[in-house]
Each structure stands twice: as C-alpha cells, then as structure tokens.
Protein backbone atom coordinates (compact mmCIF):
# COMPACT_ATOMS: atom_id res chain seq x y z
CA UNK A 1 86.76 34.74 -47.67
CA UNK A 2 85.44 37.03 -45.06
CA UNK A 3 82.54 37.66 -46.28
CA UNK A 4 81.04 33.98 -46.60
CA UNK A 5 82.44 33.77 -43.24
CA UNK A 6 79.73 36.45 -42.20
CA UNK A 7 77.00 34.92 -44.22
CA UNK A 8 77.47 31.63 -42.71
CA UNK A 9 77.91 32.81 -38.77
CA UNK A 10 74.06 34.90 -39.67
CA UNK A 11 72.72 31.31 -40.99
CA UNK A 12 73.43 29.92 -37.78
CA UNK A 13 72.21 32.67 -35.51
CA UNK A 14 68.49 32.22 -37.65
CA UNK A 15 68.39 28.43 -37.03
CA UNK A 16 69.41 28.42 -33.31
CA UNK A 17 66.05 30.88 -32.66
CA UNK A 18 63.61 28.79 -34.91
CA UNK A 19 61.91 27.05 -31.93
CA UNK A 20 60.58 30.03 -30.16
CA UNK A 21 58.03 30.04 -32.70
CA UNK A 22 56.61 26.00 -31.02
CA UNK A 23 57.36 27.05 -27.91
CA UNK A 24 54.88 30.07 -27.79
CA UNK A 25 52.28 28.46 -29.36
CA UNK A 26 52.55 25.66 -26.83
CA UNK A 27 52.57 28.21 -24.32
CA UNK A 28 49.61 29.90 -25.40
CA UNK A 29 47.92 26.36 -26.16
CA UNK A 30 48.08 25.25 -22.15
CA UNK A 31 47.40 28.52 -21.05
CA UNK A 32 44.00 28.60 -22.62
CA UNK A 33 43.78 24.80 -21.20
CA UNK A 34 43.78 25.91 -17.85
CA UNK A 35 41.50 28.48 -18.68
CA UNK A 36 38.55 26.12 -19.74
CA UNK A 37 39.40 23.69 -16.56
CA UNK A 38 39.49 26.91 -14.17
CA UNK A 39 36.40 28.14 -15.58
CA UNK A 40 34.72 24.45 -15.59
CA UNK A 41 35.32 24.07 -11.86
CA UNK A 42 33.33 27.01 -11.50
CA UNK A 43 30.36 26.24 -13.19
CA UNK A 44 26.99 26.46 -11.03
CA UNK A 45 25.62 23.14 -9.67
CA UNK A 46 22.28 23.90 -10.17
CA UNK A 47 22.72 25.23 -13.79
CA UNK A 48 25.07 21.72 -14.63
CA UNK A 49 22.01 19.10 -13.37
CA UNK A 50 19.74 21.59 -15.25
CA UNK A 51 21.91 20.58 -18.59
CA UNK A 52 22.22 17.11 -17.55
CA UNK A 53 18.23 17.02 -17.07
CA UNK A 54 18.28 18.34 -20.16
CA UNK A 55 20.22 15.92 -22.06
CA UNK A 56 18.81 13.29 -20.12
CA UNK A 57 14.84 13.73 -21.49
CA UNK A 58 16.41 14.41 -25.44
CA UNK A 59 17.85 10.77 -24.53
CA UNK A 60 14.62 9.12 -23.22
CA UNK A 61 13.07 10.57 -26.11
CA UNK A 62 15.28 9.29 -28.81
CA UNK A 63 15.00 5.83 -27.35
CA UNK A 64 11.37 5.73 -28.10
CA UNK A 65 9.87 6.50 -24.71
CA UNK A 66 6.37 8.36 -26.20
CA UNK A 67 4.18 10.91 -23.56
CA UNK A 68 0.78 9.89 -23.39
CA UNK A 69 0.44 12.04 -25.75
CA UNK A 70 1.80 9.81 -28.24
CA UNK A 71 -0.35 7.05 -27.57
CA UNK A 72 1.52 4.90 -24.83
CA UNK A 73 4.11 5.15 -21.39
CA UNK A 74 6.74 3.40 -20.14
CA UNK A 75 6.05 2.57 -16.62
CA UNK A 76 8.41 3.16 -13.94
CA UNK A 77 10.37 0.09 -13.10
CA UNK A 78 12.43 -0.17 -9.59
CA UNK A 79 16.08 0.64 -10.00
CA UNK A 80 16.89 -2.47 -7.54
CA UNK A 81 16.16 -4.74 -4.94
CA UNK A 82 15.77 -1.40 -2.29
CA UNK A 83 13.23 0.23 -3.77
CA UNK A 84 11.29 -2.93 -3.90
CA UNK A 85 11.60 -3.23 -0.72
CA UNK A 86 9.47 -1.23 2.25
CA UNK A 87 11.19 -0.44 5.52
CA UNK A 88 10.66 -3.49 7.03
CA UNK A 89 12.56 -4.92 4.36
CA UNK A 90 9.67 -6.81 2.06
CA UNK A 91 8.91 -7.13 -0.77
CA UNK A 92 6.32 -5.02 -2.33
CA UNK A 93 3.97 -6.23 -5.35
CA UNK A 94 4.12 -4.18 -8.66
CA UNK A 95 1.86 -1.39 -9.08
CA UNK A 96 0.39 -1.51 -5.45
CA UNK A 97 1.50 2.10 -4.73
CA UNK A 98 0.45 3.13 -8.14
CA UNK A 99 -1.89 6.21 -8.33
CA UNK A 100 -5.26 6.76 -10.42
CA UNK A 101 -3.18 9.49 -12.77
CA UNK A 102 -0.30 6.46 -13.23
CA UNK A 103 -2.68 3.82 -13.94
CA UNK A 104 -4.86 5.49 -16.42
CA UNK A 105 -1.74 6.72 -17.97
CA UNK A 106 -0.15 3.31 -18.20
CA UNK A 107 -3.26 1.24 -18.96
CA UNK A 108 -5.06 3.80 -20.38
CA UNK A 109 -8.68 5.59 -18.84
CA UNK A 110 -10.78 3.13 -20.76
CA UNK A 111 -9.48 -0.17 -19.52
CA UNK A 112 -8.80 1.10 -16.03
CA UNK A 113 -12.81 1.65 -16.21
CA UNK A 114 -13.41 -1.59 -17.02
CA UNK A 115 -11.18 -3.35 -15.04
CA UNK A 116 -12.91 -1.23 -11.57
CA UNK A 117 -16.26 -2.35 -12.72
CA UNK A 118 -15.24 -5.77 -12.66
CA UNK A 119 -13.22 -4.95 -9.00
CA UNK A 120 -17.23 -3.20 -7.77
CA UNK A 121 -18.93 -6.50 -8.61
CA UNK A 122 -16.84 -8.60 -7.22
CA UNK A 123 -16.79 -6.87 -3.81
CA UNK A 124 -20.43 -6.88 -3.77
CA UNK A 125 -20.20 -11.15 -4.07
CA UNK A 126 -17.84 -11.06 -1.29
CA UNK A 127 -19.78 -8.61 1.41
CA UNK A 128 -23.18 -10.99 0.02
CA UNK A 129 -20.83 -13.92 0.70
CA UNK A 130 -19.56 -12.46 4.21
CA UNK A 131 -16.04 -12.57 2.65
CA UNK A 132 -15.16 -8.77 2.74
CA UNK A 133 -12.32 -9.20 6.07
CA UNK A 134 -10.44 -12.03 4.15
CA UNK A 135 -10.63 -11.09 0.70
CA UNK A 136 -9.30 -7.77 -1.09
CA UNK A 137 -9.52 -6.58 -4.45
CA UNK A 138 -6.80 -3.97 -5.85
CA UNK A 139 -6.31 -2.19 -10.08
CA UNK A 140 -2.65 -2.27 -10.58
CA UNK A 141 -0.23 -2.01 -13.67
CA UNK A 142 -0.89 -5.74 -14.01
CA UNK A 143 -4.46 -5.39 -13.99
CA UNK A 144 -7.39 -6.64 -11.04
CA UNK A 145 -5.61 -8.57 -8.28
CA UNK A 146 -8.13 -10.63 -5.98
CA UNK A 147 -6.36 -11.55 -2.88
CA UNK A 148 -7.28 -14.30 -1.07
CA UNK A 149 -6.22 -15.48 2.29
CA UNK A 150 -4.88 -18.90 2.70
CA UNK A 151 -6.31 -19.64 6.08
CA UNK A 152 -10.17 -19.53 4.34
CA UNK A 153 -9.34 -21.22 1.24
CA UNK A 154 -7.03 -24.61 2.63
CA UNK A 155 -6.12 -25.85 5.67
CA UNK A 156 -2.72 -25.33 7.11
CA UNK A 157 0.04 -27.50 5.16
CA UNK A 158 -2.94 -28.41 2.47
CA UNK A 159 -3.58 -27.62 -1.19
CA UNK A 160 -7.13 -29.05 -0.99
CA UNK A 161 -9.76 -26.40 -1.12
CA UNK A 162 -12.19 -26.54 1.68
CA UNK A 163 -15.37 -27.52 0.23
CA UNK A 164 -17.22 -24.62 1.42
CA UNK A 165 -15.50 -22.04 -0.26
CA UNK A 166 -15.41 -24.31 -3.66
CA UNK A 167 -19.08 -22.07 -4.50
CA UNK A 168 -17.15 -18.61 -3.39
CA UNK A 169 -14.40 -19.50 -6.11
CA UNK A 170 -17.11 -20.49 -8.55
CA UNK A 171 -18.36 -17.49 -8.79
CA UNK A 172 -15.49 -15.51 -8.85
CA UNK A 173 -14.93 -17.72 -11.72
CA UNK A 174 -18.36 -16.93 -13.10
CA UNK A 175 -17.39 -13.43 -13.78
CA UNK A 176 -13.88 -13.33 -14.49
CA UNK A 177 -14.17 -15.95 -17.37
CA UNK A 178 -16.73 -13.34 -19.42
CA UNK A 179 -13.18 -11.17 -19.75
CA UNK A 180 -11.27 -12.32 -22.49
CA UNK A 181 -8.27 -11.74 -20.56
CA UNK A 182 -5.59 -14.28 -19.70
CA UNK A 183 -5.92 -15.01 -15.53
CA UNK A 184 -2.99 -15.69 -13.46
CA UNK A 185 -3.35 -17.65 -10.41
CA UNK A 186 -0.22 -17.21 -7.98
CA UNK A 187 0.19 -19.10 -5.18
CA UNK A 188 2.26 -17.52 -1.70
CA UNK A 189 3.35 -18.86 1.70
CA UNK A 190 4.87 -17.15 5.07
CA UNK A 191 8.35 -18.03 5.64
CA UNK A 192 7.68 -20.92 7.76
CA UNK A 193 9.71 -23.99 6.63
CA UNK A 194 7.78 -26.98 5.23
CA UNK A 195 9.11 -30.64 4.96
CA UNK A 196 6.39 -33.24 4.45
CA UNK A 197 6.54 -36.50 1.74
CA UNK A 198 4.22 -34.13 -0.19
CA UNK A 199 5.60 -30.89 -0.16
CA UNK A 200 8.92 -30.92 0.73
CA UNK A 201 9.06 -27.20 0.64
CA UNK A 202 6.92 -23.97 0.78
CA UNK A 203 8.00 -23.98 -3.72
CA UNK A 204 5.70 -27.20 -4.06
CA UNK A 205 3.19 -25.96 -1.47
CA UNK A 206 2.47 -22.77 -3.00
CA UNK A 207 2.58 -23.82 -6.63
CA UNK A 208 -0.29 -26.95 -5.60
CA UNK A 209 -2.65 -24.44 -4.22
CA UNK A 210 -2.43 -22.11 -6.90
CA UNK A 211 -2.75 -25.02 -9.19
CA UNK A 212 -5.88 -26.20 -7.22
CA UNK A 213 -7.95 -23.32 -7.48
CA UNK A 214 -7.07 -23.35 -11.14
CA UNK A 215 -8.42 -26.79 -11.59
CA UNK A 216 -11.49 -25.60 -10.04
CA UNK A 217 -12.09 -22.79 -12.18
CA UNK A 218 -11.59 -24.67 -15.33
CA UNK A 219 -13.62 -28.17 -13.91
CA UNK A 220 -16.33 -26.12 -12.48
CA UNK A 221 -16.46 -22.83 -13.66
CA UNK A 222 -16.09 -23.14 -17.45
CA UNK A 223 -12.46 -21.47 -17.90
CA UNK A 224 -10.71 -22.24 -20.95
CA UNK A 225 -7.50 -24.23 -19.92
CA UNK A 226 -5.44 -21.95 -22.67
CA UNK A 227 -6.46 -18.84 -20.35
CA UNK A 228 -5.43 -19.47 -16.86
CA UNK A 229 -1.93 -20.56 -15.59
CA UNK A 230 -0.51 -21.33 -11.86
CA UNK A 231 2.60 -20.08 -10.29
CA UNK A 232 3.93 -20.53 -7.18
CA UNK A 233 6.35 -18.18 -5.51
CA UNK A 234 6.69 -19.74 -2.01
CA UNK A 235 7.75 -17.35 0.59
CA UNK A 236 9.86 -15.07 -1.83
CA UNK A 237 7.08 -12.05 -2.35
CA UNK A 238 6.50 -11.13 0.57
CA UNK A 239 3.68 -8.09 0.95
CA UNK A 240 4.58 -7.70 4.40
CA UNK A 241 7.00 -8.63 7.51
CA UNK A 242 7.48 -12.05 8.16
CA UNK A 243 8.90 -11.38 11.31
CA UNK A 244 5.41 -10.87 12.77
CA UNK A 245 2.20 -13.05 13.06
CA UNK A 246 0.60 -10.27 11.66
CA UNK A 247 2.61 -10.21 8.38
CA UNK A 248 2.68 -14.22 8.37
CA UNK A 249 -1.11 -13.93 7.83
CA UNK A 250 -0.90 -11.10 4.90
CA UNK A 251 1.60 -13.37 2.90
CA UNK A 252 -0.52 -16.53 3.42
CA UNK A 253 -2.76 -15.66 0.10
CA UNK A 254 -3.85 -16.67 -3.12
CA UNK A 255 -3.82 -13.99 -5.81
CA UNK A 256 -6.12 -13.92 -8.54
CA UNK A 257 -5.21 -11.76 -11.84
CA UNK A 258 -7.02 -10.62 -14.70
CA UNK A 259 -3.93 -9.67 -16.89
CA UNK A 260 -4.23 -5.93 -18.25
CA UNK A 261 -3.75 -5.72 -21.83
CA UNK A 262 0.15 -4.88 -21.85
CA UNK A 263 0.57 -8.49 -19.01
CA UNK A 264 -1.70 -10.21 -21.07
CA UNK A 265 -0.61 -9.63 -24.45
CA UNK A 266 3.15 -11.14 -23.08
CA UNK A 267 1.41 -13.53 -21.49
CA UNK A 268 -0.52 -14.58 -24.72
CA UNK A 269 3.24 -14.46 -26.54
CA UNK A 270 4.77 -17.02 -23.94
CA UNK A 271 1.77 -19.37 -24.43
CA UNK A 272 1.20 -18.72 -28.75
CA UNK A 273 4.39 -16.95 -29.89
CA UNK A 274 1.55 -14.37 -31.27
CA UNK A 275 0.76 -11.30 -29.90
CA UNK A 276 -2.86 -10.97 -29.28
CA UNK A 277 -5.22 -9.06 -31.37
C-alpha cells in the first residue's frame, strides 16, 4: 500500500509542472516580438522611402506603365483640383506647362514635328493678317491649340462672327482641314453673369460661339462635319484670374484644336465606336 501511495503522489508532482514548457515558449515568442517592433522603430527614414520608391516603380511597372523605351508613356495627370489650379486659384489648361522632353515623349518626336510646322504657318497668316496680339498658338499633350480672343471674333453678348474676321477663320480652316485629325472647337467666357432671352447663361453663350465658328469652317472652308465638334465650357476653365480685367480678357477666347493622335483616336471612338487606323 505504501508504495502506490508514492507512485501516485510523483504522478501528481509531473502534471502540476507540465505548463512551464507553454509558458516559456510564450515568453520567448513576445520577447522576440518586441524585438522586431524595437528594431522597426529604428529603421532609417531615408533608407524606408528608398524601399517604398522601390516597391512603388515594380508596381507602376506591373500595371503596364511602358518607358519610352517600350514604345509609349503615361502622361502625368493632376492628383486634384490644387494642382490644377495656379496661385491665383485658376484653372490651368492640360499640357500648357508641358516641356519639349514631355511632349515628344508623350506624343512622340515625329508628330510633335508635325504638329509645330503646322503651329509656324499659321503664325505667319496671323502676323500677314495683323492678328499676332490677339491670337496665340501653343503644342500641348492634346495637340495645336489656336487661341482666339473673343473681343475680335464677336461682339460682346453675341455668337455672330464679325464679318471681317469670317476670311481670317477661313483660312485657318484652309490649313487645318489638310490634317486628317479630328478638330475641337471650345468655346469660353469670363465670369460675368449673362441673362438674355437668347442666352440665358454664359453655358449657352459659349457653346453658340464655338458652334458658330464651326459652322463656318464646315460652310465655307470645306471641313467634313464628322471631323469637327463644339463645346462650350462657359466660365468654368479659366486660364487666368477672373478677378481682374486683365484675366477677364485672357478667358474671353475661342480655342481651336487639332487633336494629337492619343485625343483624337478617343475622340474618333466617341463619334464611331472604332478606334482609328
């Protein structure tokens, strides 16, 4: 009898010291926890955005964004409304501030050639024509923008286009139309309120004039209808501060675009469903 009484007293003494075995491990398990977060918290700035950076480009990669390399570029698109905006608070056009490298890149060195040769002959109609204070040509990611101010083209609160201009916007129209490039006419006001029987806003004044010099160009200077469209954008792209008379006059304007290839190949799937060849 005494001796299973020993056995059974050493049983007990085994079972009550069976969880020191957990208990270290979790000991040694939260140790080496802290560890990792201690030596995380020290980890150098610089050499953590260097990683990031790092992981950031194998991303952009992966998600088919090609060098030029590789044949084409994403262009860089604002982040939000701030950085479309300049300190005076407007609204800046896309691809004004766009350098040679970025456009060649974008559009490629071949089309940005082309698309300068047809800017060069066009200024030399408007210093002929006497036009070179109120008229300005610019190559951006959409392709050549003529700008045209408001004041020389129609009257104050009028789409009609003053009849001696009509010849000015002819030949614009003369050269454009040997581009087989979809042309965008946009129409822009100030932000000057408008309330007539007509136009009951600056929406239906802009959008008219745009739509009147696209009339013109496909009455009288031989534009296919299926290549041009009008938009008007009122007062809501700004190029410069309405708050002066200055900036009033630089957001008065008619702009004229022959469509790069990337613009005009989504402009030729909104009007076909096709992309063009």
């Amino acid at each position: 009898m005494a001796k299973k009484h020993k056995e059974k007293k050493h049983s007990e003494e085994e079972g009550g010291e069976a969880w020191l075995l957990p208990y270290s491990d979790l000991m040694t398990l939260l140790l080496a926890v802290f560890i990792v977060l201690f030596a995380v918290s020290k980890v150098d700035q610089t050499k953590a955005e260097e990683i990031s950076n790092a992981f950031k480009g194998m991303f952009e990669s992966s998600s088919g964004v090609m060098s030029e390399g590789e044949g084409s570029v994403i262009p860089r698109e604002p982040n939000g409304v701030d950085e479309m905006k300049g300190e005076t608070g407007e609204n800046t056009e896309a691809g004004n501030a766009v350098s040679q490298e970025e456009l060649e890149a974008f559009l490629g060195k071949y089309e940005v050639n082309n698309l300068q040769e047809l800017q060069t002959r066009l200024d030399a109609i408007f210093e002929h024509e006497e036009m070179s204070d109120l008229v300005s040509t610019n190559v951006d990611l959409r392709g050549l923008v003529i700008t045209l101010n408001n004041a020389i083209v129609f009257n104050s609160g009028s789409a009609d286009i003053k009849p001696e201009y009509e010849s000015s916007l002819i030949k614009i129209a003369d050269i454009i139309r040997l581009v087989n490039n979809h042309i965008r006419v946009e129409g822009h006001t100030d932000n000057r309120p408008i309330n007539t029987s007509t136009y009951p806003s600056n929406w239906e004044l802009s959008t008219a004039r745009a739509a009147g010099v696209v009339r013109l160009f496909i009455e009288k200077g031989k534009i296919a209808p299926e290549r041009v469209v009008a938009v008007g954008y009122g007062e809501y792209k700004p190029v410069a501060d309405n708050s002066t008379e200055e900036g009033k006059e630089k957001n008065r304007r008619i702009d004229i675009i022959v469509l790069s290839e990337k613009y005009d190949n989504l402009e030729e799937q909104f009007t076909t469903g096709k992309v063009k060849n």
